[in-house]
N, C-alpha and C. Protein backbone atom coordinates (compact mmCIF):
# COMPACT_ATOMS: atom_id res chain seq x y z
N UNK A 1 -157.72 295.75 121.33
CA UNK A 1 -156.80 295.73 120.18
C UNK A 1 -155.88 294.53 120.23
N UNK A 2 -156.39 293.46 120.83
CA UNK A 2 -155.42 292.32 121.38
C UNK A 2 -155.13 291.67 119.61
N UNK A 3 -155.89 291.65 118.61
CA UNK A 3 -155.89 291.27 117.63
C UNK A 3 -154.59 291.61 116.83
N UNK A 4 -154.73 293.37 117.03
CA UNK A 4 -154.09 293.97 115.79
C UNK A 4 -152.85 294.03 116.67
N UNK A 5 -152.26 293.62 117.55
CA UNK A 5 -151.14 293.57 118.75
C UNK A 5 -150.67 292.24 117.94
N UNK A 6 -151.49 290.74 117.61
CA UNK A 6 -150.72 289.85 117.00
C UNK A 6 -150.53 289.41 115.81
N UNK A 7 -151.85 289.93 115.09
CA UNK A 7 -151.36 290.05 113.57
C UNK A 7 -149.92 290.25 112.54
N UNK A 8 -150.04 289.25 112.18
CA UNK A 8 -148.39 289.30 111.52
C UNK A 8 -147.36 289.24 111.97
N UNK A 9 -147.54 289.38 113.34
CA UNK A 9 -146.01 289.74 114.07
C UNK A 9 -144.66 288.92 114.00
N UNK A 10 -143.82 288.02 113.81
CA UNK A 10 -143.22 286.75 113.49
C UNK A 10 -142.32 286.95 114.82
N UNK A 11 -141.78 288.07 114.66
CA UNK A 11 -139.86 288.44 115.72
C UNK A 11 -140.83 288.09 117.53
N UNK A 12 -140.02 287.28 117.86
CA UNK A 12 -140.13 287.07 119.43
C UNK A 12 -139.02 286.76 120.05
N UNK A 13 -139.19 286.76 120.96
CA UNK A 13 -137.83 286.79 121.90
C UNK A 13 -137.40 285.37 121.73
N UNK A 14 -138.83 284.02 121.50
CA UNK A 14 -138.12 282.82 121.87
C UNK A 14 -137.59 283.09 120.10
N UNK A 15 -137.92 283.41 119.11
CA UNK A 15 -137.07 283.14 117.84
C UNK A 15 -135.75 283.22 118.08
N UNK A 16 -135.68 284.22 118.60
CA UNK A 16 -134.12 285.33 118.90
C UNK A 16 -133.39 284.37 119.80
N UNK A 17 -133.15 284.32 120.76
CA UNK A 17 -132.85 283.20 122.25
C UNK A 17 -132.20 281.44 121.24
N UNK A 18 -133.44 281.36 120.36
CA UNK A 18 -133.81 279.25 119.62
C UNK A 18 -132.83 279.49 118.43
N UNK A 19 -132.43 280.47 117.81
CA UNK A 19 -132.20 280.32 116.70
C UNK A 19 -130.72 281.73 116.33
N UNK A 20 -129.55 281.11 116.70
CA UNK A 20 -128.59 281.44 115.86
C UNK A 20 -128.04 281.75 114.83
N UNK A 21 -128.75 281.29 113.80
CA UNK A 21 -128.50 281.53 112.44
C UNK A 21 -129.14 283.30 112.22
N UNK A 22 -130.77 283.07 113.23
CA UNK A 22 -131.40 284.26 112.67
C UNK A 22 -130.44 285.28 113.32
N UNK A 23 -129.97 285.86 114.74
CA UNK A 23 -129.24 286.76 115.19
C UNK A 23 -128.29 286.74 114.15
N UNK A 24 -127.50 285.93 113.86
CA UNK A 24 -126.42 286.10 113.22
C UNK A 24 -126.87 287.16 111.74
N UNK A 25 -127.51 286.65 110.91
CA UNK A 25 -128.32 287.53 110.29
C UNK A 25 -128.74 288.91 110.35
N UNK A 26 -129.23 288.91 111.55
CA UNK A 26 -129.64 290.61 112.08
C UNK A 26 -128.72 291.17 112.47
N UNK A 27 -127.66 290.50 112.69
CA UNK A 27 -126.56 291.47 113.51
C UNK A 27 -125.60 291.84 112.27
N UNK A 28 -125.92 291.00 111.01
CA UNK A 28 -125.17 291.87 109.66
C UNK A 28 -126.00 292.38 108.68
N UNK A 29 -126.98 292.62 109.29
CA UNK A 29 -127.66 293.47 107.98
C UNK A 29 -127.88 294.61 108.31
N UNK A 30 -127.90 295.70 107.13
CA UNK A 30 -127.74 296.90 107.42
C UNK A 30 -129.20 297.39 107.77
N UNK A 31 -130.22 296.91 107.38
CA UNK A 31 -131.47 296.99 107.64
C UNK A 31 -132.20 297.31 109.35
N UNK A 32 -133.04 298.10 110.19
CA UNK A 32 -133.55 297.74 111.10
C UNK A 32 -133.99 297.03 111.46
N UNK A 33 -134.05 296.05 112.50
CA UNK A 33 -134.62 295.27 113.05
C UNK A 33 -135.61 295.64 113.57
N UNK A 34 -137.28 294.39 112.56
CA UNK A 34 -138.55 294.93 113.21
C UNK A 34 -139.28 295.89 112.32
N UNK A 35 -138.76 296.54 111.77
CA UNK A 35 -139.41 297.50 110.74
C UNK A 35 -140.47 297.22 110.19
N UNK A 36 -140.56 295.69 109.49
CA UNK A 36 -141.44 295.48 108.75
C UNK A 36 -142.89 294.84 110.12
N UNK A 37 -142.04 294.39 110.83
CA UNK A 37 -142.96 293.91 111.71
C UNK A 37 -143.59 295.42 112.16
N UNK A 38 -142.51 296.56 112.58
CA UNK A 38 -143.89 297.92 113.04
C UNK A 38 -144.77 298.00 112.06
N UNK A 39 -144.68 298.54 111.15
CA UNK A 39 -145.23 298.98 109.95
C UNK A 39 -146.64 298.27 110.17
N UNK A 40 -146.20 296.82 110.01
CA UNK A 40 -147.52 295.69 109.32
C UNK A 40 -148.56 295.99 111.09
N UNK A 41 -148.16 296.33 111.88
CA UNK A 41 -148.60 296.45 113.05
C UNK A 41 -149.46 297.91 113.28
N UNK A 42 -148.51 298.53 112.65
CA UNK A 42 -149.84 300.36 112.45
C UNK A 42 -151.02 300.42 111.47
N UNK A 43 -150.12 299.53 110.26
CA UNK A 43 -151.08 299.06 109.08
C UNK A 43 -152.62 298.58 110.22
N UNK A 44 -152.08 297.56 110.48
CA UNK A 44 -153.54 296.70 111.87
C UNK A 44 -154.34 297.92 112.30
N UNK A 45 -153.76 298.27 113.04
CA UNK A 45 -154.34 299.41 113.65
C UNK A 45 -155.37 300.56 112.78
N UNK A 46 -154.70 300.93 111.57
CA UNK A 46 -155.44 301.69 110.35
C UNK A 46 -156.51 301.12 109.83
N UNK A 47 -156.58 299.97 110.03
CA UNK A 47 -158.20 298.86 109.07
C UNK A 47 -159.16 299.34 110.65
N UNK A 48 -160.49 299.20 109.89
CA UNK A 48 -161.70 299.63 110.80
C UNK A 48 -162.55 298.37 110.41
N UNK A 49 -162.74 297.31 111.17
CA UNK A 49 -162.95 295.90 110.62
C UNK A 49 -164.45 295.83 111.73
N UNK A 50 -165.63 295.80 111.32
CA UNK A 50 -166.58 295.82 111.80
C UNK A 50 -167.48 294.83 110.74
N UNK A 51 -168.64 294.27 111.89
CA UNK A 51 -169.47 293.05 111.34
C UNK A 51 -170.29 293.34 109.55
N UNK A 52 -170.41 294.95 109.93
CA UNK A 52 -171.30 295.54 108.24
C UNK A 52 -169.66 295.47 107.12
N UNK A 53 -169.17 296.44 107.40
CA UNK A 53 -167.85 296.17 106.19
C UNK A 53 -166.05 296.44 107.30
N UNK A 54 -165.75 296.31 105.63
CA UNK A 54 -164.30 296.82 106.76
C UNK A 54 -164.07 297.79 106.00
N UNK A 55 -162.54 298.77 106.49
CA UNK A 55 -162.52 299.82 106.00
C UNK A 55 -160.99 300.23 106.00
N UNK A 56 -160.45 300.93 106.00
CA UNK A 56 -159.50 301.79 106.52
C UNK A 56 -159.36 303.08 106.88
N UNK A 57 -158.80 303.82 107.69
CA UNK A 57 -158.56 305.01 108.18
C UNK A 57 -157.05 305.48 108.19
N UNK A 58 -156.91 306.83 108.10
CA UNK A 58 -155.33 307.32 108.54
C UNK A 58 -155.35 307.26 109.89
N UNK A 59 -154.33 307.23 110.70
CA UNK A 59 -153.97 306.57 112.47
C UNK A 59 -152.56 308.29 112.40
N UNK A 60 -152.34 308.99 113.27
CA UNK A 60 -151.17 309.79 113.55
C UNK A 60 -151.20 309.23 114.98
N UNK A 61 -149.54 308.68 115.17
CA UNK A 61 -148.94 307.84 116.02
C UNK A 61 -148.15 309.04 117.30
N UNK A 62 -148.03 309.46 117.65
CA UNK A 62 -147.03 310.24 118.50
C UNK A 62 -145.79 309.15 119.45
N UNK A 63 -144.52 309.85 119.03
CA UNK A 63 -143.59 308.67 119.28
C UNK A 63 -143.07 309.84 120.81
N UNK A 64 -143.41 309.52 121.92
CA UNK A 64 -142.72 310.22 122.96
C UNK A 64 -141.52 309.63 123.99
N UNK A 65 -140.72 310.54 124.60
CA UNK A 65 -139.75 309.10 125.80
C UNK A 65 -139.20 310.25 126.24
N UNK A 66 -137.87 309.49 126.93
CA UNK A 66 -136.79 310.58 127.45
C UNK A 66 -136.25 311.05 126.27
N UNK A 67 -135.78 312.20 126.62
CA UNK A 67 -134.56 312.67 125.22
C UNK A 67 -133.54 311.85 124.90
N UNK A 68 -133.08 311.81 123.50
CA UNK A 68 -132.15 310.62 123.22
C UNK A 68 -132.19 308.96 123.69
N UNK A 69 -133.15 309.12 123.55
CA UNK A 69 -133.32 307.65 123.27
C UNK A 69 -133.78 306.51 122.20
N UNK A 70 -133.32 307.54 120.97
CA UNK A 70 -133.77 307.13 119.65
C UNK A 70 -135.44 307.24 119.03
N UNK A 71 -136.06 307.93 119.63
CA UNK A 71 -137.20 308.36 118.97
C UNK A 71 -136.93 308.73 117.68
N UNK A 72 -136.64 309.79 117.24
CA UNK A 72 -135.70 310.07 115.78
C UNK A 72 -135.62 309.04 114.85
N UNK A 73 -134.47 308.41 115.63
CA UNK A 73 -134.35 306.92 114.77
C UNK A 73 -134.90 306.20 114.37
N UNK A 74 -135.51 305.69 115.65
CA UNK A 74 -137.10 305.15 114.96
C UNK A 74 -137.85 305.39 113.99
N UNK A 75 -138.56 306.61 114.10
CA UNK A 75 -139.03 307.28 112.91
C UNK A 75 -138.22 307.33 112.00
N UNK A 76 -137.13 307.33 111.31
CA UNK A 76 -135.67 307.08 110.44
C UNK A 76 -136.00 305.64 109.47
N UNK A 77 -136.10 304.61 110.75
CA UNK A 77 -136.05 303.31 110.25
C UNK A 77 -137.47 303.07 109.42
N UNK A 78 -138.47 303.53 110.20
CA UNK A 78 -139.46 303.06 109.44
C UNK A 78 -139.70 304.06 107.87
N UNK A 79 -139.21 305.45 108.61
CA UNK A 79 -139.45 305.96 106.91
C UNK A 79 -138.59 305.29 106.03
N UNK A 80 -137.43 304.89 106.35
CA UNK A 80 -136.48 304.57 105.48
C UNK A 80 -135.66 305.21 105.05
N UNK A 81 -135.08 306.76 105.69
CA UNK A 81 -135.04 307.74 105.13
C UNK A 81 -134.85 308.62 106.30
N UNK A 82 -133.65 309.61 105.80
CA UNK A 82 -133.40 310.49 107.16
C UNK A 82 -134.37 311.74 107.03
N UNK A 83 -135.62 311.85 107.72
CA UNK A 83 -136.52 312.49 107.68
C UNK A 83 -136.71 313.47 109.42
N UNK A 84 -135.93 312.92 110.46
CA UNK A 84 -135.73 313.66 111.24
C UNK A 84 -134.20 313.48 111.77
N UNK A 85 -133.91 314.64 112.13
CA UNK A 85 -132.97 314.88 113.27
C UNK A 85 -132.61 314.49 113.89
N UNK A 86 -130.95 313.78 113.91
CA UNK A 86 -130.44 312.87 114.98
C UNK A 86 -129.11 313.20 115.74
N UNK A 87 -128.78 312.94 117.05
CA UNK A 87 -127.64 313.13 117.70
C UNK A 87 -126.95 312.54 119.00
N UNK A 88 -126.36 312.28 119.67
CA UNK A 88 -126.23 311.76 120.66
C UNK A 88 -126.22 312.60 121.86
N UNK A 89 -126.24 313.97 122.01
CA UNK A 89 -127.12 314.65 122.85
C UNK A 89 -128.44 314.96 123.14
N UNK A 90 -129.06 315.19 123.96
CA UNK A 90 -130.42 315.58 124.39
C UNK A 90 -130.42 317.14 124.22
N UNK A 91 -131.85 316.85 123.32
CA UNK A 91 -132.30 318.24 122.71
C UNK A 91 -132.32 318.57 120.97
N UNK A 92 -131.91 317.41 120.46
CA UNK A 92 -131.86 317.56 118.82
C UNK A 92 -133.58 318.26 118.63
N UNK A 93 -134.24 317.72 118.73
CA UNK A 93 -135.46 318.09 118.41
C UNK A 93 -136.12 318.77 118.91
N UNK A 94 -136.46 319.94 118.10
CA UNK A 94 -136.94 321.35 119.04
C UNK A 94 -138.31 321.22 119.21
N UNK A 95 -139.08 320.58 118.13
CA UNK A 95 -140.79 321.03 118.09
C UNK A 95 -141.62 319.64 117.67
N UNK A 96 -142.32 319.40 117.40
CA UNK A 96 -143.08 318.36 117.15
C UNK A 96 -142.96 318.68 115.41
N UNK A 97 -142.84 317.91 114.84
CA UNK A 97 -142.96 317.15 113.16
C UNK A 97 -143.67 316.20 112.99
N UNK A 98 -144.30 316.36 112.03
CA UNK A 98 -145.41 315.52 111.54
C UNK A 98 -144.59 315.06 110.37
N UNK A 99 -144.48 313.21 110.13
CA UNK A 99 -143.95 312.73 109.27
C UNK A 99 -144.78 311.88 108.40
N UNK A 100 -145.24 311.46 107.64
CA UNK A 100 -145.88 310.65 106.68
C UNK A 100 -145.25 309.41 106.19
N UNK A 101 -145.35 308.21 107.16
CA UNK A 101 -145.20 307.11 106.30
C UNK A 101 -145.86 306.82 104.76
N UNK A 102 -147.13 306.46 105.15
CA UNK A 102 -147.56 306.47 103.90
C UNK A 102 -149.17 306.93 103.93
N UNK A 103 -150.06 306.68 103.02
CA UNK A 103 -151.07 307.23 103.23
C UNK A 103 -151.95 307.01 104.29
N UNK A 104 -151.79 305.81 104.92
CA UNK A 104 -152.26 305.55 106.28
C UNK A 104 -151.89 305.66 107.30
N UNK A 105 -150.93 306.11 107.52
CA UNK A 105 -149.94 306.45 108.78
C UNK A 105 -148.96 307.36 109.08
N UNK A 106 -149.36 308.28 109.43
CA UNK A 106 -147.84 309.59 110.31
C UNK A 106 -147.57 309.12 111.13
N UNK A 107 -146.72 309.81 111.53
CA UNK A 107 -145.64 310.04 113.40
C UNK A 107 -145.54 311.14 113.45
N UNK A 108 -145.85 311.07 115.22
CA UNK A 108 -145.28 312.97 115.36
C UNK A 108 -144.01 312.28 115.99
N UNK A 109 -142.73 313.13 115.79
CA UNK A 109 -141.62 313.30 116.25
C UNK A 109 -141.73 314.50 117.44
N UNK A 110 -140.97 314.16 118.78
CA UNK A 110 -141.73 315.25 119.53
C UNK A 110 -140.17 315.18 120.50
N UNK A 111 -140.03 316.89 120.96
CA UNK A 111 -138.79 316.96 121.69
C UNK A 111 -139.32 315.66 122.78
N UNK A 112 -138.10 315.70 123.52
CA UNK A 112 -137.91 314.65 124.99
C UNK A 112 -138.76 315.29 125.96
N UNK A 113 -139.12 314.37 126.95
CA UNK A 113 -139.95 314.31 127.94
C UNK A 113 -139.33 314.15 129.30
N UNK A 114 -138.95 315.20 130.08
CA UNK A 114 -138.84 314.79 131.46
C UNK A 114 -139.65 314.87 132.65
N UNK A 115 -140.12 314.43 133.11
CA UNK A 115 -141.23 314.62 134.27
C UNK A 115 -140.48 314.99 135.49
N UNK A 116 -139.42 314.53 135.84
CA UNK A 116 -138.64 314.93 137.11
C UNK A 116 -137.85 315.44 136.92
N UNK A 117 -137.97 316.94 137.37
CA UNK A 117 -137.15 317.31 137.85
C UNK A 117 -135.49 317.24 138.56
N UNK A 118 -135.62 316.45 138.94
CA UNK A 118 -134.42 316.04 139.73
C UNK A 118 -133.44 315.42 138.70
N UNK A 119 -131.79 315.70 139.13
CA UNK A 119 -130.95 315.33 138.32
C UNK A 119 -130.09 313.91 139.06
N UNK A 120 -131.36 313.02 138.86
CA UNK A 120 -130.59 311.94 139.40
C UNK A 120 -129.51 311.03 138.47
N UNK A 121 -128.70 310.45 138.89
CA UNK A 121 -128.14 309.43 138.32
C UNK A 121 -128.26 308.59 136.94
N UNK A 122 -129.41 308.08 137.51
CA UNK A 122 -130.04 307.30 136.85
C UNK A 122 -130.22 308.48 135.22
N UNK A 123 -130.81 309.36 135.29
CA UNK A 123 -131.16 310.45 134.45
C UNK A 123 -130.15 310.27 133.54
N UNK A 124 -129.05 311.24 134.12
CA UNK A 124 -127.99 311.06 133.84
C UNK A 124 -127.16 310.24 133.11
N UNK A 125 -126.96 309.32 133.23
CA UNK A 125 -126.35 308.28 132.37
C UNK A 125 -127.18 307.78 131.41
N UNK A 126 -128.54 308.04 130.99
CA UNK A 126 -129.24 308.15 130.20
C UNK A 126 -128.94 308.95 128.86
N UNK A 127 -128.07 309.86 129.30
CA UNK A 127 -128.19 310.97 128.67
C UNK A 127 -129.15 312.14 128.17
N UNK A 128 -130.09 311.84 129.81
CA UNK A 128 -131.18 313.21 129.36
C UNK A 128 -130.98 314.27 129.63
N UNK A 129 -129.78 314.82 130.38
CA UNK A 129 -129.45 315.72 131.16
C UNK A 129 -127.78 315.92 130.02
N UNK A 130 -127.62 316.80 129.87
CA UNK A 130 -126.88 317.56 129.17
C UNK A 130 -125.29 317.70 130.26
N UNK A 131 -124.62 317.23 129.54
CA UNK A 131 -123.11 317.12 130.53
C UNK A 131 -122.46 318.25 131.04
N UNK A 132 -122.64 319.23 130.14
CA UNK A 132 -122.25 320.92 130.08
C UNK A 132 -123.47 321.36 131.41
N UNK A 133 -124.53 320.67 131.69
CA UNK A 133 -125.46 321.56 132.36
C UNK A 133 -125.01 320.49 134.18
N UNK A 134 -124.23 320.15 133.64
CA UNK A 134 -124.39 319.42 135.30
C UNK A 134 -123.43 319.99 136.33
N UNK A 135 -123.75 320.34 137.92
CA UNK A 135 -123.24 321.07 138.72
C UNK A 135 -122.06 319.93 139.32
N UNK A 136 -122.49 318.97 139.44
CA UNK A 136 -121.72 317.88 140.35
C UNK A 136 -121.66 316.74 139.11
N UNK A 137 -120.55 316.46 138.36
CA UNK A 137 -120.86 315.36 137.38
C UNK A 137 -119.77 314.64 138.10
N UNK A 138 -119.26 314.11 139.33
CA UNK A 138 -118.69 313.16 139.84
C UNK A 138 -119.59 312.15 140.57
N UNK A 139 -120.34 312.45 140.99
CA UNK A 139 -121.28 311.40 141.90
C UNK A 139 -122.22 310.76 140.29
N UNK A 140 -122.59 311.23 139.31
CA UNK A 140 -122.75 309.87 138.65
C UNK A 140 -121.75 309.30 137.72
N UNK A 141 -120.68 309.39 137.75
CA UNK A 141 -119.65 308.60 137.63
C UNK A 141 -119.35 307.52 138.15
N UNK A 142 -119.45 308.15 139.57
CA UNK A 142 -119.43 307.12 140.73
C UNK A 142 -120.30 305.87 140.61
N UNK A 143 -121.36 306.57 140.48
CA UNK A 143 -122.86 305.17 139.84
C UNK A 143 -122.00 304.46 138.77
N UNK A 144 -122.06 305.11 137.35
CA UNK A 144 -120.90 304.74 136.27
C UNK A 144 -120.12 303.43 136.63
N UNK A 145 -118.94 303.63 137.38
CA UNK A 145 -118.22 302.94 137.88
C UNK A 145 -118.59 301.79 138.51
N UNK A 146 -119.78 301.75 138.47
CA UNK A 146 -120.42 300.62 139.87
C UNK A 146 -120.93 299.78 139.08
N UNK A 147 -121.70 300.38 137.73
CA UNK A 147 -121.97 299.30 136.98
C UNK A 147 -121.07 298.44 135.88
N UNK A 148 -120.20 299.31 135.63
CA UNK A 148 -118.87 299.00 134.44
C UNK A 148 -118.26 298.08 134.83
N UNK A 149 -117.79 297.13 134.33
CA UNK A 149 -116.69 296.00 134.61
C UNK A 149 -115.02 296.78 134.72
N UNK A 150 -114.87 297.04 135.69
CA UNK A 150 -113.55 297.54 136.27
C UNK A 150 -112.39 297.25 135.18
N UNK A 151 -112.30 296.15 134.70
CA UNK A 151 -111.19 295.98 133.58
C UNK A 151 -111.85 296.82 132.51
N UNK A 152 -112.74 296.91 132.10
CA UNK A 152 -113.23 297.74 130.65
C UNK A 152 -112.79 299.37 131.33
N UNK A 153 -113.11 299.42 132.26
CA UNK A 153 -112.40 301.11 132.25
C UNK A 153 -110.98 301.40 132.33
N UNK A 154 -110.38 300.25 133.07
CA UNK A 154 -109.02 300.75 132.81
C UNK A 154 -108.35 300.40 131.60
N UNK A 155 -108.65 299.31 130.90
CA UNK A 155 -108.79 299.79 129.28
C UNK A 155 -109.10 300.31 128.44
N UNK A 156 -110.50 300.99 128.65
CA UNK A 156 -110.45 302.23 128.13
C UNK A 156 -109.72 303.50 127.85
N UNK A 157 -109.20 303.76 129.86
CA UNK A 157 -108.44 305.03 129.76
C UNK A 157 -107.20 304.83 130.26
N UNK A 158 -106.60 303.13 130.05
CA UNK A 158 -105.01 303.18 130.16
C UNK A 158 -104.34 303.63 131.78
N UNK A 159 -104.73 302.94 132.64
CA UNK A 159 -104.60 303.76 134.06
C UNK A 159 -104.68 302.19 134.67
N UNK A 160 -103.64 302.94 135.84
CA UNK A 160 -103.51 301.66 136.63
C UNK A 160 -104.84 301.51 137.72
N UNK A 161 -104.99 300.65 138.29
CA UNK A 161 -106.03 300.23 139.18
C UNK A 161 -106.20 301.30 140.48
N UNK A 162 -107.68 301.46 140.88
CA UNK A 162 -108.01 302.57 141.74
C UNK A 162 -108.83 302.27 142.96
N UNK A 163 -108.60 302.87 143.96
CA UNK A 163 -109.80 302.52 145.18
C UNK A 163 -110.66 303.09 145.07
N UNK A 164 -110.94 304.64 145.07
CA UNK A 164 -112.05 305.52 144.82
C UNK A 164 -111.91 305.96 143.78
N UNK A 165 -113.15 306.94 143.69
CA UNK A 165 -113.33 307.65 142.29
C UNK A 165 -112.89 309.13 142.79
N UNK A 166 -112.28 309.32 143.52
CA UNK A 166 -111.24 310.65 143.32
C UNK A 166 -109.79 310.30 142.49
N UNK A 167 -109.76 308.59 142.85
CA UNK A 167 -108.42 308.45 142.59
C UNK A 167 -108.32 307.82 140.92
N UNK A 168 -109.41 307.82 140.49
CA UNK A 168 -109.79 307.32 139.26
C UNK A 168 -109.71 308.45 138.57
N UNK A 169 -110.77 309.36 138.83
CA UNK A 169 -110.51 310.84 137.76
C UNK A 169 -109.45 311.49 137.61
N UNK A 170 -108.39 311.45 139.00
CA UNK A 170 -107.40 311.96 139.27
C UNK A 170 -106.84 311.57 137.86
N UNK A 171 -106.30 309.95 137.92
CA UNK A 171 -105.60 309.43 136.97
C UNK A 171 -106.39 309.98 134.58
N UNK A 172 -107.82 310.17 135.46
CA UNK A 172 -108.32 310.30 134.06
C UNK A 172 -107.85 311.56 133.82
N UNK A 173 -107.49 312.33 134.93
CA UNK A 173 -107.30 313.96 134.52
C UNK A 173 -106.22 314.12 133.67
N UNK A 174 -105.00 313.34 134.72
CA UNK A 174 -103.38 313.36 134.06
C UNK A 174 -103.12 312.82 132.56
N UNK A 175 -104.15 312.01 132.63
CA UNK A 175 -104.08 310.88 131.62
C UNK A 175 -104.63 312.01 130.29
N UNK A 176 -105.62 312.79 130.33
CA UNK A 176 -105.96 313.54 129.36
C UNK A 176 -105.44 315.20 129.71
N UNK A 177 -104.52 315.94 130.73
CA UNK A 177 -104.20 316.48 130.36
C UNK A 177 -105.23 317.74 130.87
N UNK A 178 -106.20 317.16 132.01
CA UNK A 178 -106.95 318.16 132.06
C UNK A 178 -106.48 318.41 133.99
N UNK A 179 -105.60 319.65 134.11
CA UNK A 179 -104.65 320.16 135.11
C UNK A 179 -105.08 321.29 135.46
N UNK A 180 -105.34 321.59 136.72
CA UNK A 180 -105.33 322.91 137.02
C UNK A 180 -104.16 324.02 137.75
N UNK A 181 -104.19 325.04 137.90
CA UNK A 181 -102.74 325.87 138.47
C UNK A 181 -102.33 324.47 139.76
N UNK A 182 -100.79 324.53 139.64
CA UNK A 182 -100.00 323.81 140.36
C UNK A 182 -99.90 322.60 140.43
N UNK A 183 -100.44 321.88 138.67
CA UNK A 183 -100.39 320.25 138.07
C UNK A 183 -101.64 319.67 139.21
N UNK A 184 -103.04 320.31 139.84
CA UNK A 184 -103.52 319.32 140.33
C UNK A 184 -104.45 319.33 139.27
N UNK A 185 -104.72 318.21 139.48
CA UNK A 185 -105.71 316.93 138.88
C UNK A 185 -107.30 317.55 138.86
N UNK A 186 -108.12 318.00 137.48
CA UNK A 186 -109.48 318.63 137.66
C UNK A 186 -110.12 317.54 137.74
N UNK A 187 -110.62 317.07 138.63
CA UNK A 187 -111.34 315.94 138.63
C UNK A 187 -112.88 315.85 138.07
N UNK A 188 -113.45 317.52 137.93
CA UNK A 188 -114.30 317.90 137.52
C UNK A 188 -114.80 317.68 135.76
N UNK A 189 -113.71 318.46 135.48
CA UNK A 189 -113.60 317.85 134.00
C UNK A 189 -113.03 316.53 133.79
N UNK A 190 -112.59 315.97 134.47
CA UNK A 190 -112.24 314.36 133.96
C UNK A 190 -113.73 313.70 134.07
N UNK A 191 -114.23 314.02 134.76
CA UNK A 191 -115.79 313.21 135.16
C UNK A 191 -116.91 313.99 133.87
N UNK A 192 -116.50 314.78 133.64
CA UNK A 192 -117.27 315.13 132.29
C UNK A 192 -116.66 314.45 130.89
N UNK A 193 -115.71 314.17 131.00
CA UNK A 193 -114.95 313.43 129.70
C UNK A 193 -115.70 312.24 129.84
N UNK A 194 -115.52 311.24 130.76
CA UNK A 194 -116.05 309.94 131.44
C UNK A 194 -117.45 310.02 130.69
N UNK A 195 -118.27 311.07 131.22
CA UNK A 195 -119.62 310.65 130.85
C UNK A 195 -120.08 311.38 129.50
N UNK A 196 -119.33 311.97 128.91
CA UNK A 196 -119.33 312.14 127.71
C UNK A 196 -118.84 311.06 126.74
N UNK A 197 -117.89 310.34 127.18
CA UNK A 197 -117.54 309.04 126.65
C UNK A 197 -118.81 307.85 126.94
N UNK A 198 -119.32 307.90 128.04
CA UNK A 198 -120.16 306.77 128.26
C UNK A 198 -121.42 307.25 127.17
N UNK A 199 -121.33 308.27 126.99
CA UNK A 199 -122.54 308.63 126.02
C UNK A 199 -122.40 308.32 124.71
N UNK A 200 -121.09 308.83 124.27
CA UNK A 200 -120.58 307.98 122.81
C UNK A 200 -120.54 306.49 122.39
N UNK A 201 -120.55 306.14 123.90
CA UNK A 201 -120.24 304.63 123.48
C UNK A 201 -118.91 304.16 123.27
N UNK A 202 -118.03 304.54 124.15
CA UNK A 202 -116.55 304.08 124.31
C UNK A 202 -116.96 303.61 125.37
N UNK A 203 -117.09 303.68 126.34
CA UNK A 203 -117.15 303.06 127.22
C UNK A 203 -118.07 301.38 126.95
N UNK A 204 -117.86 300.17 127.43
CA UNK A 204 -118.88 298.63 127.19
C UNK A 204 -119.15 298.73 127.84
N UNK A 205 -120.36 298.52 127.59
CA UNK A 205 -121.64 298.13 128.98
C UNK A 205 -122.61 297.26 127.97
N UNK A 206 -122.99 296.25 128.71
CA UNK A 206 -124.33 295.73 128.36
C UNK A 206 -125.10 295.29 129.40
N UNK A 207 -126.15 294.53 128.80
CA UNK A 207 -127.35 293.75 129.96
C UNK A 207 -127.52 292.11 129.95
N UNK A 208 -127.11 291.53 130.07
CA UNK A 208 -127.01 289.81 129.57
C UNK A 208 -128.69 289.91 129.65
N UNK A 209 -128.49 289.03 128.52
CA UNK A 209 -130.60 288.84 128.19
C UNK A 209 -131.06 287.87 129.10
N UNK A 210 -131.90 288.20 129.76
CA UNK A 210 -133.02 287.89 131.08
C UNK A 210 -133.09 286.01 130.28
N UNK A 211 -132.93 285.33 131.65
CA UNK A 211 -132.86 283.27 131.29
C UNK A 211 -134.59 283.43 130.68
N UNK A 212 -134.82 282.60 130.46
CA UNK A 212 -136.17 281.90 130.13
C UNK A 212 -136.61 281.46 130.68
């Protein structure tokens, strides 16, 4: 399928990287980025192009990942149209949906996918793991913290500078008010605020784009 992989495609990383004007562009339009490029790309995929004739066929796509990681959306952008279920928790989507682009092409929309078991970190700040369901939500904070630029958190939550992350939640506790009998500090629920915030997107984080 190396064909229908380059057909039409235009958006590349060196466009994006060479050319300023175009980011600038994408970063104000209300439009998805790529849309037209998926589309023209499933379209590929739907033609049945053989030496006697060519043809077309319907293609059903299944869009799978971790939970919350915009599967939904996806399917959103290309319908054009809020046709599934969206949220910033894991678990919006209960069952598989069958959506209809157009006559040549569905999507199944399909709950999240976890293969492991384990509630690591990494998971975690993903937001595949549900904040309400976590036994220990201080140790990925701790991760949290390791990747965050130290000034963006204490601007975030208005707190003076910290050595550990007991002494960080401490301050996030007072700071929001979340106290237990005899004014101490729940550090428990402050570390659930934290990563409930990192999930909203108060918290900055990015990835500087990989040199060339």
């Amino acid at each position: 399928q190396r064909h229908n992989l380059s057909a039409k495609v235009s958006l590349h990383k060196s466009s994006l990287t060479d050319n300023a004007d175009l980011v600038k562009g994408l970063l104000s339009s209300a439009g998805a980025v790529g849309t037209d490029n998926m589309i023209q790309l499933l379209k590929n995929y739907a033609r049945n192009d053989t030496a006697e004739r060519k043809s077309k066929h319907s293609i059903v796509v299944g869009v799978i990942g971790f939970p919350n990681v915009g599967k939904s959306s996806l399917i959103n952008s290309l319908k054009r149209s809020r046709v599934a279920g969206i949220g910033n928790m894991p678990g919006v989507t209960k069952g598989i949906q069958e959506i209809y682009i157009d006559s040549d092409i569905s999507l199944l929309d399909s709950p999240g996918v976890v293969i492991s078991k384990d509630n690591s970190d990494s998971l975690i700040l993903r937001n595949v793991i549900k904040v309400e369901d976590l036994d220990d939500p201080v140790t990925p904070v701790e991760a949290l913290v390791m990747r965050v630029h130290r000034k963006q958190i204490l601007r975030e939550y208005r707190i003076p500078n910290f050595n550990t992350i007991n002494e960080f939640l401490a301050s996030v506790a007072r700071k929001t008010g979340k106290l237990i009998k005899g004014g101490i500090p729940d550090v428990k629920a402050a570390a659930k605020i934290v990563l409930r915030d990192w999930n909203n997107g108060k918290i900055p984080y990015y990835t500087p784009i990989p040199g060339k």
